[in-house]
C-alpha atoms as a PDB file:
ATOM      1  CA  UNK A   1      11.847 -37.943 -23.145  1.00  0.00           C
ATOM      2  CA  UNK A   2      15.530 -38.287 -22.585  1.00  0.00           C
ATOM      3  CA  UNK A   3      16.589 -41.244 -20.355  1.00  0.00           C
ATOM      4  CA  UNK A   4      18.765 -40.244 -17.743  1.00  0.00           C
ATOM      5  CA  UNK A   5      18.940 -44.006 -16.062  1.00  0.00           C
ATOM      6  CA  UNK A   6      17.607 -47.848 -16.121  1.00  0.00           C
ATOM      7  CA  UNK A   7      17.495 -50.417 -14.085  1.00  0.00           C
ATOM      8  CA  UNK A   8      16.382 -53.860 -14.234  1.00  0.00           C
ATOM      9  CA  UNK A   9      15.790 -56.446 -11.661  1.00  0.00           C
ATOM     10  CA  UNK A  10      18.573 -59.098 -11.496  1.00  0.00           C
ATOM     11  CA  UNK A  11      20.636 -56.833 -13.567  1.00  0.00           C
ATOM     12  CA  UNK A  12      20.900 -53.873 -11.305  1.00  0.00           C
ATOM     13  CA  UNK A  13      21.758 -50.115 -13.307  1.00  0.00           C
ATOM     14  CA  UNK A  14      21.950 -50.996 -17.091  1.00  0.00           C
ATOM     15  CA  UNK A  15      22.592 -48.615 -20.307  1.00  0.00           C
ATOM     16  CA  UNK A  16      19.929 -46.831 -21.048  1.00  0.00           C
ATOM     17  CA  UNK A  17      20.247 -47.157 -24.853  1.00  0.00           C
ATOM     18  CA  UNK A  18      20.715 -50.974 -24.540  1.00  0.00           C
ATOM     19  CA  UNK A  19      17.588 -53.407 -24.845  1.00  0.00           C
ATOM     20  CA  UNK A  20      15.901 -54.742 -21.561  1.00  0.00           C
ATOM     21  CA  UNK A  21      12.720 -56.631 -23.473  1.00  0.00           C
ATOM     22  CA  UNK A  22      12.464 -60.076 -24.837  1.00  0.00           C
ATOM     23  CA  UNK A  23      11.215 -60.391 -28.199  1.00  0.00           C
ATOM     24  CA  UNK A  24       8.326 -62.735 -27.004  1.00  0.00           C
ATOM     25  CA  UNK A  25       7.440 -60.545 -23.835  1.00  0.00           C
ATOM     26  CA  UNK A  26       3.379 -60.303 -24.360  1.00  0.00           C
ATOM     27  CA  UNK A  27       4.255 -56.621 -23.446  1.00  0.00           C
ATOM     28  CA  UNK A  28       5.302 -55.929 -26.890  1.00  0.00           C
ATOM     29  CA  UNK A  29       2.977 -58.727 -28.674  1.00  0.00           C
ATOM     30  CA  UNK A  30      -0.356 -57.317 -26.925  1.00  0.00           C
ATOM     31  CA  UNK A  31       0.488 -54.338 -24.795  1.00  0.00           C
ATOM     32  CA  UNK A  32      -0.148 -56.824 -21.634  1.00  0.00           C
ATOM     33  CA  UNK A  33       2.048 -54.883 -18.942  1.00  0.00           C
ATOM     34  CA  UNK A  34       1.509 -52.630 -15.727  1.00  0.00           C
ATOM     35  CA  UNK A  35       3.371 -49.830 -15.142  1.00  0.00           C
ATOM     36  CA  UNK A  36       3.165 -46.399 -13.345  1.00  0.00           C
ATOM     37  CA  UNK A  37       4.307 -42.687 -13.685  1.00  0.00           C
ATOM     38  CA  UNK A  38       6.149 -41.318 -10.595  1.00  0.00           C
ATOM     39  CA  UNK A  39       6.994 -37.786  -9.980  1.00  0.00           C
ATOM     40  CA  UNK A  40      10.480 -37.233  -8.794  1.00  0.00           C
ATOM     41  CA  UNK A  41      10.951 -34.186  -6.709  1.00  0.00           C
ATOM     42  CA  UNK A  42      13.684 -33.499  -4.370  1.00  0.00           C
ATOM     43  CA  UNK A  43      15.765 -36.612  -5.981  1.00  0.00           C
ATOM     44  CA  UNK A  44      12.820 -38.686  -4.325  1.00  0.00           C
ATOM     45  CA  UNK A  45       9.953 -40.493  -5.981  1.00  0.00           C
ATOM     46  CA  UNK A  46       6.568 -38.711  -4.499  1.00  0.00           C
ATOM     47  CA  UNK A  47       4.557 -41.120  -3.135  1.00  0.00           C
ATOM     48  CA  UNK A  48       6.391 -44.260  -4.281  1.00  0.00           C
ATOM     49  CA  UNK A  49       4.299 -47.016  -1.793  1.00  0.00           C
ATOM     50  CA  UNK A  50       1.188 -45.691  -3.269  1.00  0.00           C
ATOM     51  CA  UNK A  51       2.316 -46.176  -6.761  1.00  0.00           C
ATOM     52  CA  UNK A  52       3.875 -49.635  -5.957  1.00  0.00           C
ATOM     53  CA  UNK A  53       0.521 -50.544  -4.106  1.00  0.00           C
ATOM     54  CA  UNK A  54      -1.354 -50.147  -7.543  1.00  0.00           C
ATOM     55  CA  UNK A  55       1.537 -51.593  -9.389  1.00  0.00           C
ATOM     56  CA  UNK A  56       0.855 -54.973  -7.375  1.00  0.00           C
ATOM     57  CA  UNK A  57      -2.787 -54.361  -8.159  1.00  0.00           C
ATOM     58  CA  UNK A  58      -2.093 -54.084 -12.438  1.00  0.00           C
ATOM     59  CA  UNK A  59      -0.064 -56.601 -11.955  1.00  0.00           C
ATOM     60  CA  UNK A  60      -2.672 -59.173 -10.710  1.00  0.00           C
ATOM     61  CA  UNK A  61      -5.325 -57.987 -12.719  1.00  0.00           C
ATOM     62  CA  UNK A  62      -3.654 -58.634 -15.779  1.00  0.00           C
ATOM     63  CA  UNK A  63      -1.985 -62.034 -14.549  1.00  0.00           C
ATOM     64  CA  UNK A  64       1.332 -61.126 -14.360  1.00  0.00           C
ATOM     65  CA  UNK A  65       4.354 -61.742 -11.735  1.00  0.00           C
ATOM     66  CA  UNK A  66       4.073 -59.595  -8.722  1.00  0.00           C
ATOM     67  CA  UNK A  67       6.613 -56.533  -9.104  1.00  0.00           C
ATOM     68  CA  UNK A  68       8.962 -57.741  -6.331  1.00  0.00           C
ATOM     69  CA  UNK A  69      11.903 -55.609  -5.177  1.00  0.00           C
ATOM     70  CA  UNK A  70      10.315 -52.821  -7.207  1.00  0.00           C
ATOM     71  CA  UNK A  71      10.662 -50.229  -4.857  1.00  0.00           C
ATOM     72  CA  UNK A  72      14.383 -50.943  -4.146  1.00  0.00           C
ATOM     73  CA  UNK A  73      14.823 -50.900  -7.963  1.00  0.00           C
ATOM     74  CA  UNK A  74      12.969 -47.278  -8.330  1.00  0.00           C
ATOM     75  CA  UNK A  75      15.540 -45.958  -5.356  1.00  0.00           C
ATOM     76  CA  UNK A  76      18.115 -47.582  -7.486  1.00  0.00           C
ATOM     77  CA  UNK A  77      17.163 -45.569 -10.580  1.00  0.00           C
ATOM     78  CA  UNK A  78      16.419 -42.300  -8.810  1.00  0.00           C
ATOM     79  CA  UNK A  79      19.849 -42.585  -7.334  1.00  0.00           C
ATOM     80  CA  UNK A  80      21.707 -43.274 -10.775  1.00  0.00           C
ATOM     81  CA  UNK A  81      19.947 -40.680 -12.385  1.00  0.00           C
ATOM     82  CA  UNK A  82      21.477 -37.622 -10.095  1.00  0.00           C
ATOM     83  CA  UNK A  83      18.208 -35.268 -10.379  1.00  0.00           C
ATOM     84  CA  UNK A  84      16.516 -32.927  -8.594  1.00  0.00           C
ATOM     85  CA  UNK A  85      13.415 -33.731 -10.918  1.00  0.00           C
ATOM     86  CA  UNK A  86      12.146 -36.039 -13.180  1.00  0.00           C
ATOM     87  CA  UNK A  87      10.056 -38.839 -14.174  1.00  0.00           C
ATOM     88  CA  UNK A  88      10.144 -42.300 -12.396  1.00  0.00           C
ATOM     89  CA  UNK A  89       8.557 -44.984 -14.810  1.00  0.00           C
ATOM     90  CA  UNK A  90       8.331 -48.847 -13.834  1.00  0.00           C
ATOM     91  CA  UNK A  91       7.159 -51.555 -15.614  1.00  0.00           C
ATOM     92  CA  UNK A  92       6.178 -55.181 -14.812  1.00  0.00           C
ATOM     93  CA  UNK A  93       5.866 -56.967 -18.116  1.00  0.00           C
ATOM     94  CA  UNK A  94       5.590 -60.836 -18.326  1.00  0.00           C
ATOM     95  CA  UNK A  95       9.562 -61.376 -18.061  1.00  0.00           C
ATOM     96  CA  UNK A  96      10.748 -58.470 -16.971  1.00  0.00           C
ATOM     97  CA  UNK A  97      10.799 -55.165 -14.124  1.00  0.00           C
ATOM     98  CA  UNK A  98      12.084 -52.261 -15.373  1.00  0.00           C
ATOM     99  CA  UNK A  99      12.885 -48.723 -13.765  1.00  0.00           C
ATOM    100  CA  UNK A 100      13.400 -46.143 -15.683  1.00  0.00           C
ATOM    101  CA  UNK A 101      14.271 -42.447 -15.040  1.00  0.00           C
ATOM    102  CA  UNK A 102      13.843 -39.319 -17.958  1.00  0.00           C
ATOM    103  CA  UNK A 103      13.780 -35.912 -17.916  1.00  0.00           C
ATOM    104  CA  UNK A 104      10.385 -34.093 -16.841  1.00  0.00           C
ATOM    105  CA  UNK A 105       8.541 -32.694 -19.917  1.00  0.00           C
ATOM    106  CA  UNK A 106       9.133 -29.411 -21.303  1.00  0.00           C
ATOM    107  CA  UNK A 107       6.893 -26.360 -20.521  1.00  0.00           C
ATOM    108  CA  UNK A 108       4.883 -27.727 -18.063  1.00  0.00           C
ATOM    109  CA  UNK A 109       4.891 -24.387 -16.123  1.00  0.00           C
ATOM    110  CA  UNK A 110       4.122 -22.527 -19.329  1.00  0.00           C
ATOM    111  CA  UNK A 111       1.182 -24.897 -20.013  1.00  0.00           C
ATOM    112  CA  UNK A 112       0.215 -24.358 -16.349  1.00  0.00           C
ATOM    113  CA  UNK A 113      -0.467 -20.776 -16.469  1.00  0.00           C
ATOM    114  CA  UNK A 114      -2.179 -20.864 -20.100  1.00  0.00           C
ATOM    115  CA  UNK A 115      -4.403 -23.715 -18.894  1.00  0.00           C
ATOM    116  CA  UNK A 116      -5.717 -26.392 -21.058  1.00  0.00           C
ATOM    117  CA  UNK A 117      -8.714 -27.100 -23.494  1.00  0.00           C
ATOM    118  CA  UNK A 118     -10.612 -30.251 -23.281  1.00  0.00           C
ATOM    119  CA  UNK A 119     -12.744 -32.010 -25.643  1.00  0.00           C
ATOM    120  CA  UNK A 120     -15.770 -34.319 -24.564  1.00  0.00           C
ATOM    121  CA  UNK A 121     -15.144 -38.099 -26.185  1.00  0.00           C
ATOM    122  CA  UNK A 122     -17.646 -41.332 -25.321  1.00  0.00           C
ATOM    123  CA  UNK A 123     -15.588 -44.156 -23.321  1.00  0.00           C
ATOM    124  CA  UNK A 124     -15.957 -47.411 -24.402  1.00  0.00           C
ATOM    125  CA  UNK A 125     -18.257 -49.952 -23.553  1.00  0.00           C
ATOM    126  CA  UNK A 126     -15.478 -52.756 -22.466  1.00  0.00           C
ATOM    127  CA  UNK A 127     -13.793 -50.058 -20.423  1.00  0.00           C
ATOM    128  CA  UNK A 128     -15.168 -51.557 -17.436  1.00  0.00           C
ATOM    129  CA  UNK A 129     -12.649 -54.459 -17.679  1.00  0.00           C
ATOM    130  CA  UNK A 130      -9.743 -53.320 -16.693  1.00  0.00           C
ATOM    131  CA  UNK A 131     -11.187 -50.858 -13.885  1.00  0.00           C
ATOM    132  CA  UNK A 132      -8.444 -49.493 -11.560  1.00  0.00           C
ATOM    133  CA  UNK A 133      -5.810 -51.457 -13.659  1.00  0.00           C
ATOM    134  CA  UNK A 134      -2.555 -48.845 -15.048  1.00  0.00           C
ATOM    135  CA  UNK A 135      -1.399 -50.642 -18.242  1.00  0.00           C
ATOM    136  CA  UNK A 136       0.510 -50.028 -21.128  1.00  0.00           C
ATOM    137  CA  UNK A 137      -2.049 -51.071 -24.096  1.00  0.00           C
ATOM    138  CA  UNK A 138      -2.684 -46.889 -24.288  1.00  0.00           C
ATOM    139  CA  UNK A 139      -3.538 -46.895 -27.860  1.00  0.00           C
ATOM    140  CA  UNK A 140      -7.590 -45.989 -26.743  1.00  0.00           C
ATOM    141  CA  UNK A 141      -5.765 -42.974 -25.010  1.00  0.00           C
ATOM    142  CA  UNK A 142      -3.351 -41.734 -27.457  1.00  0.00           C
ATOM    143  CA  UNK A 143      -6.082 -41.560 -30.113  1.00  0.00           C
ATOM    144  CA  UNK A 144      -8.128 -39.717 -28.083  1.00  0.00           C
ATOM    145  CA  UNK A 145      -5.414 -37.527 -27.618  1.00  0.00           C
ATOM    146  CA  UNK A 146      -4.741 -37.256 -31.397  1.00  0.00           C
ATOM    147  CA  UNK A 147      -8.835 -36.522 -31.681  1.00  0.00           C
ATOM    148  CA  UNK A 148      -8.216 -33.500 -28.851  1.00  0.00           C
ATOM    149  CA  UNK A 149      -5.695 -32.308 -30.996  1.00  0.00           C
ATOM    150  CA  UNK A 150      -7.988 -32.462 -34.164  1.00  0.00           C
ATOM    151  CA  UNK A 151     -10.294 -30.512 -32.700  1.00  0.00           C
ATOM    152  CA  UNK A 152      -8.123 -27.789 -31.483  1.00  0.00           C
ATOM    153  CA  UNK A 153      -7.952 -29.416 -27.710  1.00  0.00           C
ATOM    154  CA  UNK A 154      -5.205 -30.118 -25.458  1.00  0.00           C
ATOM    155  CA  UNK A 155      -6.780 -33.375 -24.000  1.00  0.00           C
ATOM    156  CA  UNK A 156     -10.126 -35.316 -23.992  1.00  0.00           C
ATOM    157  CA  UNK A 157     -12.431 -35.588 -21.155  1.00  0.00           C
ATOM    158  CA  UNK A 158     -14.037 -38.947 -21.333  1.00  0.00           C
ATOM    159  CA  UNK A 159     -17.511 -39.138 -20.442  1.00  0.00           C
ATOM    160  CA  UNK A 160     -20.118 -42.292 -19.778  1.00  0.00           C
ATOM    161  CA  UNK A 161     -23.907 -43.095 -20.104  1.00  0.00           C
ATOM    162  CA  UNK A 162     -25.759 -40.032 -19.953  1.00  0.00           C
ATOM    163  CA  UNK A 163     -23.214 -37.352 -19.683  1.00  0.00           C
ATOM    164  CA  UNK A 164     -21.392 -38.846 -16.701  1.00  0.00           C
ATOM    165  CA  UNK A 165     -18.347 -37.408 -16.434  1.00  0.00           C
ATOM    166  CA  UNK A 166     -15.103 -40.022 -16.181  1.00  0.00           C
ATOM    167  CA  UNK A 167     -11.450 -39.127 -16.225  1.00  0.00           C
ATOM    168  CA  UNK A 168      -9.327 -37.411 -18.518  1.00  0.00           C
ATOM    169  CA  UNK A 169      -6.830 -39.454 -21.326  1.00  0.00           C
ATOM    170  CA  UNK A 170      -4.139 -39.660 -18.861  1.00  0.00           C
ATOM    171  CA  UNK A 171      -5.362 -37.853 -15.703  1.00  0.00           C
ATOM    172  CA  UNK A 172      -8.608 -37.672 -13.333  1.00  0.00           C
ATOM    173  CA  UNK A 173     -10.242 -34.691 -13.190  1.00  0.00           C
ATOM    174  CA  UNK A 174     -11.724 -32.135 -10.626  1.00  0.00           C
ATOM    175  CA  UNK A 175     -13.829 -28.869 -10.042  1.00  0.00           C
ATOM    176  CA  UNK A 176     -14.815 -26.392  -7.678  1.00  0.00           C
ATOM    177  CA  UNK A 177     -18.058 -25.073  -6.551  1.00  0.00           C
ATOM    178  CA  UNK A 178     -17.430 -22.478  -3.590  1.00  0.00           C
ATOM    179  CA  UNK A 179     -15.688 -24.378  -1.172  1.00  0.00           C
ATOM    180  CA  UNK A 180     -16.488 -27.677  -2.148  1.00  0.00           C
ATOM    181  CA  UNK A 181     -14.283 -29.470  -4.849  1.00  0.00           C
ATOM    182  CA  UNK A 182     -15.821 -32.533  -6.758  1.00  0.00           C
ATOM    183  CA  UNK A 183     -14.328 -35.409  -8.651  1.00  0.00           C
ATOM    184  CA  UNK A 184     -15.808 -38.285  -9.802  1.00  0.00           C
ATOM    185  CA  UNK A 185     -16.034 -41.469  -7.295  1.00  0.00           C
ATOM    186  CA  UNK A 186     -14.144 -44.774  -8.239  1.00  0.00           C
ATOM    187  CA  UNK A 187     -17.497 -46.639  -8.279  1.00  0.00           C
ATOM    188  CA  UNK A 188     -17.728 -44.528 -11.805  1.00  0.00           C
ATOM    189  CA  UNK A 189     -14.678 -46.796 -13.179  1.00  0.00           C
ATOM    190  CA  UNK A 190     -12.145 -43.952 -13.169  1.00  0.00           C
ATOM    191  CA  UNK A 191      -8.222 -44.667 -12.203  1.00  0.00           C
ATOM    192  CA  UNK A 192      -7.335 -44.258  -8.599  1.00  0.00           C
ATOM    193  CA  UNK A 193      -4.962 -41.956  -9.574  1.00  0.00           C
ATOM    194  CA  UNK A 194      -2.094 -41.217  -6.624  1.00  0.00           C
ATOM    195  CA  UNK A 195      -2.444 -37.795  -7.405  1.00  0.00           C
ATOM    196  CA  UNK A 196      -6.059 -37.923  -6.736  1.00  0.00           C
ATOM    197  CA  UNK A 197      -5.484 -39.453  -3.827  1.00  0.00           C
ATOM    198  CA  UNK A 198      -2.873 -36.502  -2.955  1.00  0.00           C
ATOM    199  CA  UNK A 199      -5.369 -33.689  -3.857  1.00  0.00           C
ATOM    200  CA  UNK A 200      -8.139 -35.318  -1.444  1.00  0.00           C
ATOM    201  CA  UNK A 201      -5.834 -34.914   1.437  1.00  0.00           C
ATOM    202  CA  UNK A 202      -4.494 -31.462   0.870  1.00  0.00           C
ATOM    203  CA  UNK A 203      -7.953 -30.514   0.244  1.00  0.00           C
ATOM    204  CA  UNK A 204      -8.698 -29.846   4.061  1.00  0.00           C
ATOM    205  CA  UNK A 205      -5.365 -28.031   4.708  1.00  0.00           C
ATOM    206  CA  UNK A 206      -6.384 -25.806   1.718  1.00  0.00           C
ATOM    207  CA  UNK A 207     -10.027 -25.000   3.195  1.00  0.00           C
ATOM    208  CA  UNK A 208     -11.977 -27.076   0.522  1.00  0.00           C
ATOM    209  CA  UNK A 209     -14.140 -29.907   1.461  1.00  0.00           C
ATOM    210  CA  UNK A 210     -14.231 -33.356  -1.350  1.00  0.00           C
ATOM    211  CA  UNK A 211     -17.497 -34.549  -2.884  1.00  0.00           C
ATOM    212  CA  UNK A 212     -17.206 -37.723  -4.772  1.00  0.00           C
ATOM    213  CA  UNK A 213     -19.821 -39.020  -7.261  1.00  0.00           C
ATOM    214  CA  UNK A 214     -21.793 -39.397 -10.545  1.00  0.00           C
ATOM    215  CA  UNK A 215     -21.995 -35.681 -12.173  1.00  0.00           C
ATOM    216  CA  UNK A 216     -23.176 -34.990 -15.385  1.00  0.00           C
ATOM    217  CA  UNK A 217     -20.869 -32.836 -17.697  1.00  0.00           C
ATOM    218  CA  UNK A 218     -23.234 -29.490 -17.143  1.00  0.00           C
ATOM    219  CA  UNK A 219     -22.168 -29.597 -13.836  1.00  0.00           C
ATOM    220  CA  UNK A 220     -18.960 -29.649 -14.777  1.00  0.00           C
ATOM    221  CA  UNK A 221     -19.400 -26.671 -17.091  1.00  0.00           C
ATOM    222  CA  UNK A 222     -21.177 -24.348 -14.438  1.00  0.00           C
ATOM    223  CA  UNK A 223     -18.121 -24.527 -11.993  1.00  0.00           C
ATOM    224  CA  UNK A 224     -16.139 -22.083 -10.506  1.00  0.00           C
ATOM    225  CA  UNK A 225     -12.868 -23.509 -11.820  1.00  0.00           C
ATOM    226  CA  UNK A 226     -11.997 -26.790 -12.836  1.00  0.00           C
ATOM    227  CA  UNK A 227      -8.665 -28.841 -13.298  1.00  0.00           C
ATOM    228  CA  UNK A 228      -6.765 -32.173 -14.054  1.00  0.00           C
ATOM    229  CA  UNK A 229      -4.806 -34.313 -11.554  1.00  0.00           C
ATOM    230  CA  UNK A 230      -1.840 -36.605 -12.523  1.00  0.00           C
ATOM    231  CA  UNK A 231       1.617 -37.798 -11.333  1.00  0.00           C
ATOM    232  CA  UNK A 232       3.536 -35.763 -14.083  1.00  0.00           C
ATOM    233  CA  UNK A 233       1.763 -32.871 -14.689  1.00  0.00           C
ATOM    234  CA  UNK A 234       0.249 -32.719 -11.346  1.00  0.00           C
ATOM    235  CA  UNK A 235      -2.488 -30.029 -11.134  1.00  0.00           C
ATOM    236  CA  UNK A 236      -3.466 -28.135 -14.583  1.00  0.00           C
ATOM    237  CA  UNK A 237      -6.410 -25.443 -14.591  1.00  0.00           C
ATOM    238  CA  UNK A 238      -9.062 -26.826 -17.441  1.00  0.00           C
ATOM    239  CA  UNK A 239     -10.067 -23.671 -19.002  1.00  0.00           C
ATOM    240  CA  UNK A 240     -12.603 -24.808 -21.909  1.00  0.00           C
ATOM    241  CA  UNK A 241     -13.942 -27.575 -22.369  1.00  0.00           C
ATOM    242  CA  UNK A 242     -16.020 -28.374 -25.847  1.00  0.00           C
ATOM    243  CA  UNK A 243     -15.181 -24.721 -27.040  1.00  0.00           C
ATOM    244  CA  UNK A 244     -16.887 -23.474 -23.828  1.00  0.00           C
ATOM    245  CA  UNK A 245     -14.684 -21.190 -21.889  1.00  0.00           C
ATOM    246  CA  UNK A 246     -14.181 -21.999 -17.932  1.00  0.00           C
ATOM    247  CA  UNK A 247     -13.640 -19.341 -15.317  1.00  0.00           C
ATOM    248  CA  UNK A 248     -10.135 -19.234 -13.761  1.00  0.00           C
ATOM    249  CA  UNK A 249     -10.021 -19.974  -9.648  1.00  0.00           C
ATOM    250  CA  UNK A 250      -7.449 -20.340  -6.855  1.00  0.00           C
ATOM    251  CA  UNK A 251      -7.853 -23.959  -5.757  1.00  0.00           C
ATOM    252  CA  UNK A 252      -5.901 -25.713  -8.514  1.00  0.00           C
ATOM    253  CA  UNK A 253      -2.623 -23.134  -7.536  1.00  0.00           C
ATOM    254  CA  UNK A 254      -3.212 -22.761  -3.865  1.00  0.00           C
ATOM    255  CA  UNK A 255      -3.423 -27.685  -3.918  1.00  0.00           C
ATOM    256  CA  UNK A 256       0.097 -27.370  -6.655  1.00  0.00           C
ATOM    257  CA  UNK A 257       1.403 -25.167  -3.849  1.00  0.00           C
ATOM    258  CA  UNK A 258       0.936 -27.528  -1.355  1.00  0.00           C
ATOM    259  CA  UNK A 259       1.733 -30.337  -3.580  1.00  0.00           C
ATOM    260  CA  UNK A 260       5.141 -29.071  -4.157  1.00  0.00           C
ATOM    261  CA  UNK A 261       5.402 -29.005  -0.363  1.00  0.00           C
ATOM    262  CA  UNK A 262       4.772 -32.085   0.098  1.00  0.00           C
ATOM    263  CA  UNK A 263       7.103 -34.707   1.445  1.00  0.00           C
ATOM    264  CA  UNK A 264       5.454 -36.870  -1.110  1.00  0.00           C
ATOM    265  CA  UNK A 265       5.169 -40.248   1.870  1.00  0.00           C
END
């Protein structure tokens, strides 16, 4: 991803290309940092207090500083960066908050209307720890990712104790039964994602009531439709998962549409 700005608090709008981390921040040594994803649409982060709320959250969980001024340092970015779109990415490490701004990722309509393939992997046992907690120790993720790939998958759909169904790599997931749409509740250990959060909202303006629970992955595989949630990629149809094909629906187009509409508060 091309930078297109970076900010850093005390320092204000810096190079991107220059270095902002210390050589002794635990970010680097142990991956011990929070940080969160922001859309930017309109030359406005979507539903910046929501993403700073969690930051705070991270932030506690894993002992660091609280992200102060972190929202004034995102506008600062945003502003420096002179786009329409992108991607808003902050980080609280143990000596430093950081706000970057990049380029949104290629193709992401293109992948949008072919859909993606997921691939079913166990979560871990210690996942529990860091429930509800963004950080930046994302090797679990990225291999999981690399396994998708392996197999001939876009993403991996992790899934608990007898086939519960969790979250995606990087992104929660949904699906739709009539007009009921299901995700999996936060009780299950899945992110909060914003997005989420978004989706459950819209879902009444869109004519689709929310179920939240424990569902096993056949339920996911008898659906209607299903689809992904997340801050970047927003809403992507899931159209196999495990090899098995998945019918294409209207929810996850008719929630993008309203997504895109939104004024992102």
């Amino acid at each position: 991803m091309t930078l297109l700005s970076a900010a850093v608090a005390g320092r204000g709008i810096v190079d991107p290309a220059a270095p902002v981390f210390f050589a002794d921040d635990e970010a680097l040594l142990r991956g011990a940092a929070a940080f969160e994803t922001v859309r930017v649409r309109r030359a406005r982060p979507a539903f910046i207090r929501a993403h700073i709320e969690r930051l705070e959250s991270s932030a506690r969980a894993l002992r660091l500083a609280p992200p102060e001024g972190a929202e004034e340092l995102a506008l600062e970015a945003v502003a420096a960066a002179g786009c329409e779109d992108g991607v808003l990415r902050l980080f609280r490490t143990s000596a430093t908050l950081l706000a970057t701004v990049g380029e949104l990722p290629e193709g992401l309509a293109a992948l949008r209307a072919r859909g993606i393939a997921m691939t079913t992997i166990r979560s871990h046992d210690d996942a529990g720890l860091l429930t509800g907690v963004k950080a930046t120790s994302y090797a679990t993720a990225l291999a999981a990712v690399a396994e998708a790939a392996r197999r001939g998958a876009d993403d991996a759909l992790y899934l608990g104790e007898g086939e519960i169904v969790l979250e995606a790599t990087m992104a929660n997931i949904w699906w739709r039964d009539g007009d009921v749409l299901s995700t999996p509740s936060l009780a299950t250990g899945v992110l909060p994602g914003v997005t989420r959060a978004a989706v459950s909202r819209l879902a009444a303006e869109a004519g689709y009531r929310v179920r939240e629970g424990a569902f096993t992955l056949p339920l996911v595989l008898r659906a209607e439709e299903a689809f992904t949630s997340s801050a970047v990629r927003e809403l992507m149809p899931v159209v196999a998962i495990d090899g098995r094909e998945l019918p294409r629906g209207d929810a996850a187009r008719r929630l993008q549409e309203l997504l895109e509409q939104s004024p992102g508060e």
